[in-house]
Protein backbone atom coordinates (compact mmCIF):
# COMPACT_ATOMS: atom_id res chain seq x y z
CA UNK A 1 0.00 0.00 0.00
CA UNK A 2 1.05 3.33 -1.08
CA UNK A 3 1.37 6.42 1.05
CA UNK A 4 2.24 10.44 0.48
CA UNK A 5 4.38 11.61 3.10
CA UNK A 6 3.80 15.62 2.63
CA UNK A 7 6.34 17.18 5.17
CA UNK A 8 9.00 19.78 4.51
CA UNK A 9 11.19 19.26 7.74
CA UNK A 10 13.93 16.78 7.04
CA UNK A 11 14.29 15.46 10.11
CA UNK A 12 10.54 14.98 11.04
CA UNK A 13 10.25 13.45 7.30
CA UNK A 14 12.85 10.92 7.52
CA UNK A 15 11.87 9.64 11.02
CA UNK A 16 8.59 9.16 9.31
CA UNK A 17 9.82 7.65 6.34
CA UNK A 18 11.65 5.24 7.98
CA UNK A 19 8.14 4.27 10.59
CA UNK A 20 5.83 4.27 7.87
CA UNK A 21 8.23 1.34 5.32
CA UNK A 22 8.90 -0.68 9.14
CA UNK A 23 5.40 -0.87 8.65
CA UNK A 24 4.96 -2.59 5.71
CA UNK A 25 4.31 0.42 3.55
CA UNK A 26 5.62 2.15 0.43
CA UNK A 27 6.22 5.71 0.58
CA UNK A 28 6.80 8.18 -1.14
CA UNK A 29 7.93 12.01 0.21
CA UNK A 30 6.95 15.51 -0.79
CA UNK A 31 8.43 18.42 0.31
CA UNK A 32 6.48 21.08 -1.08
CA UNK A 33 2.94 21.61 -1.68
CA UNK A 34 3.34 21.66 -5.60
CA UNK A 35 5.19 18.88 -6.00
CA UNK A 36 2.28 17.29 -3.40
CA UNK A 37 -0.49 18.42 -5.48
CA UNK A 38 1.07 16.94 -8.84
CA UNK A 39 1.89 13.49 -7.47
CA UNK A 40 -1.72 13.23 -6.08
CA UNK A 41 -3.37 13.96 -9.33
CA UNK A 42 -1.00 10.99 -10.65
CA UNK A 43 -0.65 8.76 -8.83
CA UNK A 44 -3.17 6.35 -6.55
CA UNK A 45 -2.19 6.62 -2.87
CA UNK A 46 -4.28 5.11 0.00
CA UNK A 47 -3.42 7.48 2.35
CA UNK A 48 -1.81 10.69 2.43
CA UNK A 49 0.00 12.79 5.84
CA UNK A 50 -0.15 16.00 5.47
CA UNK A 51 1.62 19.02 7.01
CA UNK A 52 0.36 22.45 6.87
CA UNK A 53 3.29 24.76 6.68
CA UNK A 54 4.29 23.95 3.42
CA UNK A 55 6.37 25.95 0.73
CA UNK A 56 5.21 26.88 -2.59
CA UNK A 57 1.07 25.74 -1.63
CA UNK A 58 0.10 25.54 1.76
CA UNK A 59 -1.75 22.49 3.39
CA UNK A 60 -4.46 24.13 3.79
CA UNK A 61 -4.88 24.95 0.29
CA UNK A 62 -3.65 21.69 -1.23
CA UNK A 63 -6.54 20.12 0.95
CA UNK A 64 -8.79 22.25 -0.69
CA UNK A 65 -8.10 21.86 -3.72
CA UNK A 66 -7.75 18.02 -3.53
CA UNK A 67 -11.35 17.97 -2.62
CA UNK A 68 -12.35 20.64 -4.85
CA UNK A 69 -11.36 18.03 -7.62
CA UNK A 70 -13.15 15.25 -6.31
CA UNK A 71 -9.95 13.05 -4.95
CA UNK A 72 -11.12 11.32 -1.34
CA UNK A 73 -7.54 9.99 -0.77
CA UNK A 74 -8.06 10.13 3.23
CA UNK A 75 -5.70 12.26 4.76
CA UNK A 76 -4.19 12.58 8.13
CA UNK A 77 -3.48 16.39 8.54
CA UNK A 78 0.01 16.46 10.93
CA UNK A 79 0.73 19.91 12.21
CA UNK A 80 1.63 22.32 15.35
CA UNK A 81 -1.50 24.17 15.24
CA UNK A 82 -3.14 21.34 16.79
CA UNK A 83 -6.05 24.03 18.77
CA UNK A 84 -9.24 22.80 19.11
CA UNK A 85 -10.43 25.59 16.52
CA UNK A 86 -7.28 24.49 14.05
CA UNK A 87 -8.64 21.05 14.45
CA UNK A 88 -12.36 22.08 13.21
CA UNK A 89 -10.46 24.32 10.05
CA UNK A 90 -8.95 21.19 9.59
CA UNK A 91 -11.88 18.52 9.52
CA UNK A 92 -14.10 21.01 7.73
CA UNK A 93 -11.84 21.63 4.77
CA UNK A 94 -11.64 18.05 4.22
CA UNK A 95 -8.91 16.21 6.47
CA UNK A 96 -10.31 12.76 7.68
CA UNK A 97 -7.80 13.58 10.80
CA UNK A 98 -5.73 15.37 12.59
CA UNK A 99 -2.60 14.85 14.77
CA UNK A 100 -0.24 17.77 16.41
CA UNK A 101 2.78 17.73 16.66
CA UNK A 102 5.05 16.63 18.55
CA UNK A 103 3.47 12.97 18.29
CA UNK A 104 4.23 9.18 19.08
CA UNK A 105 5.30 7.41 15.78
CA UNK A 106 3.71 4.60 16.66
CA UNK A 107 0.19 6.71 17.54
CA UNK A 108 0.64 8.18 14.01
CA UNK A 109 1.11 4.59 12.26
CA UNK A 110 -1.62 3.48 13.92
CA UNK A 111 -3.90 6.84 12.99
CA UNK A 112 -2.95 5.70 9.44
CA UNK A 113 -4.01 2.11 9.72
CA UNK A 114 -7.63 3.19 10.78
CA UNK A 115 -7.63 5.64 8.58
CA UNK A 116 -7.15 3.19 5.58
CA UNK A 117 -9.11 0.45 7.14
CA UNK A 118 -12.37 2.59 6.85
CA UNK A 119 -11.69 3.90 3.70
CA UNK A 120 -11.62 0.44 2.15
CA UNK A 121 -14.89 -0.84 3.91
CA UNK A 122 -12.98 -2.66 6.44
CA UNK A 123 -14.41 -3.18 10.28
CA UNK A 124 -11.47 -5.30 11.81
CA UNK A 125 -7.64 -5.07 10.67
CA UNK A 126 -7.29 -9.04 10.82
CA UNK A 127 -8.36 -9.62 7.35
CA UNK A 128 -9.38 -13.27 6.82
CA UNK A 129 -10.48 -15.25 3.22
CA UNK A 130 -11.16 -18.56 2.62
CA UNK A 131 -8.84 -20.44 5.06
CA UNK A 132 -6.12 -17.26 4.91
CA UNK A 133 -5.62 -15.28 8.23
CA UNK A 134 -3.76 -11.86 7.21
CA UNK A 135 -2.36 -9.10 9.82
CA UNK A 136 -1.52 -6.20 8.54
CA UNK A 137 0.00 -4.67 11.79
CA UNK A 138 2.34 -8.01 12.35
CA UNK A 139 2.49 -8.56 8.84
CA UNK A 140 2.10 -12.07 8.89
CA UNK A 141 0.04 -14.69 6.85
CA UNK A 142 -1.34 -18.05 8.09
CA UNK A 143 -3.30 -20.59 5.63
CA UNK A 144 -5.19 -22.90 8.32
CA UNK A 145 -3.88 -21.66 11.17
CA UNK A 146 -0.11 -23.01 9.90
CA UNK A 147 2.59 -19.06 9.41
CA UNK A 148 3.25 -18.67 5.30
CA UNK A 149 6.35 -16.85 4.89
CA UNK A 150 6.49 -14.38 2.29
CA UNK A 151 8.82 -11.47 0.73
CA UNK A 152 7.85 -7.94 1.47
CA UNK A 153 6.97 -7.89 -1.88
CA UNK A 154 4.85 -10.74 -2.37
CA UNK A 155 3.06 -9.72 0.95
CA UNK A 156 2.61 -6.34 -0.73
CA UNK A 157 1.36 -7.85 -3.83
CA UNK A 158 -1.22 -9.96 -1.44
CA UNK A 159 -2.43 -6.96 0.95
CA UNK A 160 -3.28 -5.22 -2.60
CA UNK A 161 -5.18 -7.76 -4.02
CA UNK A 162 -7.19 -8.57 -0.83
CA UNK A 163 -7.99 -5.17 0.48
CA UNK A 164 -9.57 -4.53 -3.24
CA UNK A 165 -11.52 -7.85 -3.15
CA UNK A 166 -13.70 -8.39 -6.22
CA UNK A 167 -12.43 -5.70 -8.32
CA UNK A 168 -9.66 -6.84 -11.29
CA UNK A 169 -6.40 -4.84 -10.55
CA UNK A 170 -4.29 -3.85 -13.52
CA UNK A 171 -0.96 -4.98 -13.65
CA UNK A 172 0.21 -1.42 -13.37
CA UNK A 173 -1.63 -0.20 -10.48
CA UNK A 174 -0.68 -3.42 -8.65
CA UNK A 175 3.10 -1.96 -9.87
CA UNK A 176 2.20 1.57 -8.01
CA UNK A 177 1.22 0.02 -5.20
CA UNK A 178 4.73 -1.93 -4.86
CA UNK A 179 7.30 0.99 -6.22
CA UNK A 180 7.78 4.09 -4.78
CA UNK A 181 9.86 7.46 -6.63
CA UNK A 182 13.16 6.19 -6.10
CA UNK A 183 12.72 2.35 -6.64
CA UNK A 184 13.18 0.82 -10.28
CA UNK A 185 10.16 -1.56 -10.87
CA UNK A 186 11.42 -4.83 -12.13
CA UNK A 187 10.30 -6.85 -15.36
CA UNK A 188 7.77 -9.19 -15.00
CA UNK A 189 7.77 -8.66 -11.17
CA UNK A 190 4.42 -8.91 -10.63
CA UNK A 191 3.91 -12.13 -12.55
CA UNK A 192 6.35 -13.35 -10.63
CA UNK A 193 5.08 -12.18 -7.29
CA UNK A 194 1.90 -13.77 -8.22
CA UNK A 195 3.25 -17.40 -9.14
CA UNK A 196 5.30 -17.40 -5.59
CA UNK A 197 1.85 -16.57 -4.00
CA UNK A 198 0.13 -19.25 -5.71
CA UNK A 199 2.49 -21.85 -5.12
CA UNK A 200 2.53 -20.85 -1.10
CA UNK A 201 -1.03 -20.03 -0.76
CA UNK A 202 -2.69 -22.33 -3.59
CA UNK A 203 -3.50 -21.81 -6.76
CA UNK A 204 -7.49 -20.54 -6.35
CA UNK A 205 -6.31 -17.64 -4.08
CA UNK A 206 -5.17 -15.08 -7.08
CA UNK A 207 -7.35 -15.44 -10.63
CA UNK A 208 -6.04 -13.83 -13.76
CA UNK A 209 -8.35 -11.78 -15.58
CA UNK A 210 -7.11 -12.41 -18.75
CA UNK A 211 -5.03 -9.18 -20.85
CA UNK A 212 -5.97 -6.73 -17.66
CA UNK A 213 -4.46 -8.59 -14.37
CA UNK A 214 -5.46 -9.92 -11.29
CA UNK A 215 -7.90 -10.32 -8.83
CA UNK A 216 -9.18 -12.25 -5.37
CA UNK A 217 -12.57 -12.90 -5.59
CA UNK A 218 -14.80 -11.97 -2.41
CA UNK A 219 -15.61 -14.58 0.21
């Protein structure tokens, strides 16, 4: 799953960076509100984090005009105006929450977990399918009750597929979900993701939809 990390302190971004991939995500970092604002009209991210002092376009305005537009990427405002009445600004221009700063990493990485749990329908984070038990906070799969090892990139592959159940995924969005700005995506890497899955998880768990991609059927 693919995140925007939107954050023009170096320090406070990197820390973040670094929290955000420990937790099983790909990430990619803005520094500036432009550069924000033209990677979210681009490119599909599950969740965005958001700081409000921004150069070039403020937070407040790159909110606005995300929602403007018609994008509900949720988005988890992180900022030291964290007042009661900053908070309200915040939630009524379109932020789905809101976190002050200083904050606990591991608050914020939860905040984020929520955040994309209910945007994708989801009531529990255990996500379970037809004999497969999935964490996303341990990151760990088990097929009847028994622990499945996988790569970080086959379990990235996986989490896509299952938290868009029923829906065919192209085999380039499941690419933008696995590569962030600074990796090089690698031929045929999702075919081959999806043949290690199948041969670890069984063959029924992953259907091709033949000259579009993939998909897991619903339960």
């Amino acid at each position: 799953m693919r995140i925007l990390l939107i954050e023009d302190d170096d320090l406070i971004g990197s820390g973040l960076e670094v929290a955000l991939r420990n937790a099983g995500f790909t990430v990619d970092w803005a520094r500036d509100g432009q550069h924000a604002d033209l990677a979210l009209a681009t490119t599909h991210y599950v969740l965005a984090i958001l700081d409000l002092g921004l150069p070039k376009l403020s937070g407040m305005d790159l909110l606005k005009a995300l929602r403007l537009r018609g994008d509900a990427t949720p988005v988890l405002v992180l900022t030291a105006k964290d007042t009661a009445a900053d908070k309200v600004h915040g939630l009524d221009a379109g932020a789905d929450d809101y976190l002050g700063k200083p904050f606990d990493l591991a608050e914020l990485v939860s905040r984020c977990r929520a955040l994309i749990r209910r945007s994708q329908g989801r009531g529990a984070e255990l996500i379970s399918w037809r004999g497969l038990s999935v964490d996303p906070v341990a990151q760990t799969v088990s097929k009847d009750g028994a622990r499945v090892p996988l790569t970080a990139r086959e379990w990235a592959v996986l989490i896509h597929l299952l938290t868009n159940a029923g829906v065919p995924q192209p085999r380039a969005r499941i690419e933008e979900s696995l590569y962030g700005w600074h990796e090089e995506v690698e031929s045929n890497a999702v075919e081959v993701h999806v043949s290690n899955l199948r041969k670890k998880l069984g063959v029924d768990v992953i259907r091709t939809v033949r000259g579009f991609g993939y998909i897991v059927d619903k339960n």
